[in-house]
Protein backbone atom coordinates (compact mmCIF):
# COMPACT_ATOMS: atom_id res chain seq x y z
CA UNK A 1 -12.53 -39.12 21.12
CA UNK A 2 -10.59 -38.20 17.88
CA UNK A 3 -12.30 -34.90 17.87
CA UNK A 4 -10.97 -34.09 21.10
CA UNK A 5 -7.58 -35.59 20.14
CA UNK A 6 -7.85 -32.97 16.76
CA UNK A 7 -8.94 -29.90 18.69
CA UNK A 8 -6.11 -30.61 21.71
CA UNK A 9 -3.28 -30.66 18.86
CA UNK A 10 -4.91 -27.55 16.92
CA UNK A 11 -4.42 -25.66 20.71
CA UNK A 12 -1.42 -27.08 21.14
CA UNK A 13 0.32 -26.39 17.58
CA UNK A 14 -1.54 -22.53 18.19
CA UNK A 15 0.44 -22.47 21.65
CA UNK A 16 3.75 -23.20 20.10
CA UNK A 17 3.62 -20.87 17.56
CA UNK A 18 2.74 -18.11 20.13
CA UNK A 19 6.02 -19.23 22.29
CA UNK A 20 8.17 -18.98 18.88
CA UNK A 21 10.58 -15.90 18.37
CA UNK A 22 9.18 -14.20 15.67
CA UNK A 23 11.99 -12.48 14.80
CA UNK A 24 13.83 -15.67 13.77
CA UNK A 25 11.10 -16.55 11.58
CA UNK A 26 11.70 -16.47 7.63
CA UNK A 27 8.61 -16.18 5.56
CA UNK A 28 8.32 -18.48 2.47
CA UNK A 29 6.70 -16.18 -0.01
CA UNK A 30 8.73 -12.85 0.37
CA UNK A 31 11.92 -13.95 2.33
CA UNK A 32 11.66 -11.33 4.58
CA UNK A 33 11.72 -12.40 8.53
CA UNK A 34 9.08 -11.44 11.47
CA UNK A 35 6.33 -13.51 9.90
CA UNK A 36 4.87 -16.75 8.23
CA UNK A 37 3.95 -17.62 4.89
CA UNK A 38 0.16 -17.48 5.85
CA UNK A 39 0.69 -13.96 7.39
CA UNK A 40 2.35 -12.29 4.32
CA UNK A 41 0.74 -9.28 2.96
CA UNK A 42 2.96 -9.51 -0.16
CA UNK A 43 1.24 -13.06 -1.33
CA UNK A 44 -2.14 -11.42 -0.88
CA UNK A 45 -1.21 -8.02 -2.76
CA UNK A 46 0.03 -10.43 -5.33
CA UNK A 47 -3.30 -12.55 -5.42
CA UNK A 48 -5.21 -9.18 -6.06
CA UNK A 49 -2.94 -7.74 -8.48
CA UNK A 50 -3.46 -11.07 -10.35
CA UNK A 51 -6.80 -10.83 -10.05
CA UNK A 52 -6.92 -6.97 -11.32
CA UNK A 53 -4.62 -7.55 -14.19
CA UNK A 54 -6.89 -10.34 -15.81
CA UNK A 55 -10.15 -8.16 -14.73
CA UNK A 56 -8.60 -5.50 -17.22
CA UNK A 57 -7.49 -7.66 -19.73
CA UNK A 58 -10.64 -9.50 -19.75
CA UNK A 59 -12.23 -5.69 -20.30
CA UNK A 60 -9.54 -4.65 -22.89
CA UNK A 61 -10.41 -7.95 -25.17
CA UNK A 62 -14.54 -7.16 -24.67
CA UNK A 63 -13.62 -4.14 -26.10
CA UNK A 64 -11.98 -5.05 -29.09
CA UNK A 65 -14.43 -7.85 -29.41
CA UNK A 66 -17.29 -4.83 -29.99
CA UNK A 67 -15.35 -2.91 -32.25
CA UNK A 68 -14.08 -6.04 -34.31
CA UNK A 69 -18.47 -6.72 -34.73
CA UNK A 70 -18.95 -3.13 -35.23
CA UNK A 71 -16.41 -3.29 -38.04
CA UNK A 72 -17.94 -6.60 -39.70
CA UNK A 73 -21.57 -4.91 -39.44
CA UNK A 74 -20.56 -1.55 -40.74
CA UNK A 75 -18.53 -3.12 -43.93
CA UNK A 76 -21.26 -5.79 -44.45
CA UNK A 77 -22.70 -3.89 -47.08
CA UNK A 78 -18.80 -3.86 -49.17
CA UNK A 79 -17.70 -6.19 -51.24
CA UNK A 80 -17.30 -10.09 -50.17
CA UNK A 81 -13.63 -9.87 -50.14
CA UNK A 82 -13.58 -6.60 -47.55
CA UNK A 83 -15.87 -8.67 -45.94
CA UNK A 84 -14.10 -11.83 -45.72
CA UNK A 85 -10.87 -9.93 -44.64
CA UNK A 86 -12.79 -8.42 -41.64
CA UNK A 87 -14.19 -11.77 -40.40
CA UNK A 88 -10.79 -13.12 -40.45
CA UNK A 89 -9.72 -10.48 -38.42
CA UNK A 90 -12.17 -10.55 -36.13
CA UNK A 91 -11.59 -14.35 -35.85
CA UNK A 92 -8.08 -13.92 -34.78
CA UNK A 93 -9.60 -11.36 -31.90
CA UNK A 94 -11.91 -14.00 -31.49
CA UNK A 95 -8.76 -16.46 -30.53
CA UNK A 96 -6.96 -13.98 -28.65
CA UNK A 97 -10.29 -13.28 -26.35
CA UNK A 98 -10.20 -16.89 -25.58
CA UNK A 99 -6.87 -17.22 -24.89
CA UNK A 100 -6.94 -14.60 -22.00
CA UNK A 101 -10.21 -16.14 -20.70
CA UNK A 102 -8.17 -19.71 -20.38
CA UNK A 103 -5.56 -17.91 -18.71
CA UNK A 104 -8.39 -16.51 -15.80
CA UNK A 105 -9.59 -19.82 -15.58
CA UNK A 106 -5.93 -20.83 -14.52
């Protein structure tokens, strides 16, 4: 019985928004009026331009990660102290690679 209860107040709340002026309506996410927050085209652009942006960072910061190893392999054979300076700087590429991951995982 509740299911039929549910379903008759999902028609019902679809029914009303049919009979609603549209043109009165203000969406939440872009302010703009003639739609609903769950119809806005500007939240899902957003979502995908999100989604992009930490795509190429995430890229960008693989990259550096290889060159930062190709650097410690290639200068393996110098002394210690070239050595130790190019670990430490691949460390700190290192941290900022995991920084951006967190940040995806947001």
């Amino acid at each position: 019985k509740s299911l039929s209860r549910r379903m008759a107040r999902k028609l019902k709340k679809k029914a009303d928004e049919k009979k609603r002026d549209m043109s009165k309506v203000k969406c939440y996410n872009c302010k703009k009026e003639g739609h609903l927050a769950k119809d806005c085209k500007k939240a899902k652009d957003q979502a995908w331009m999100e989604s992009s942006s930490d795509s190429d960072q995430e890229i960008n910061a693989n990259m550096v990660f290889m060159s930062q190893i190709g650097k410690v392999l290639s200068e393996s054979d110098k002394s210690s102290s070239s050595a130790e300076d190019t670990i430490a700087e691949t460390m700190i590429s290192l941290k900022l690679i995991i920084m951006i991951l967190k940040k995806k995982n947001i």
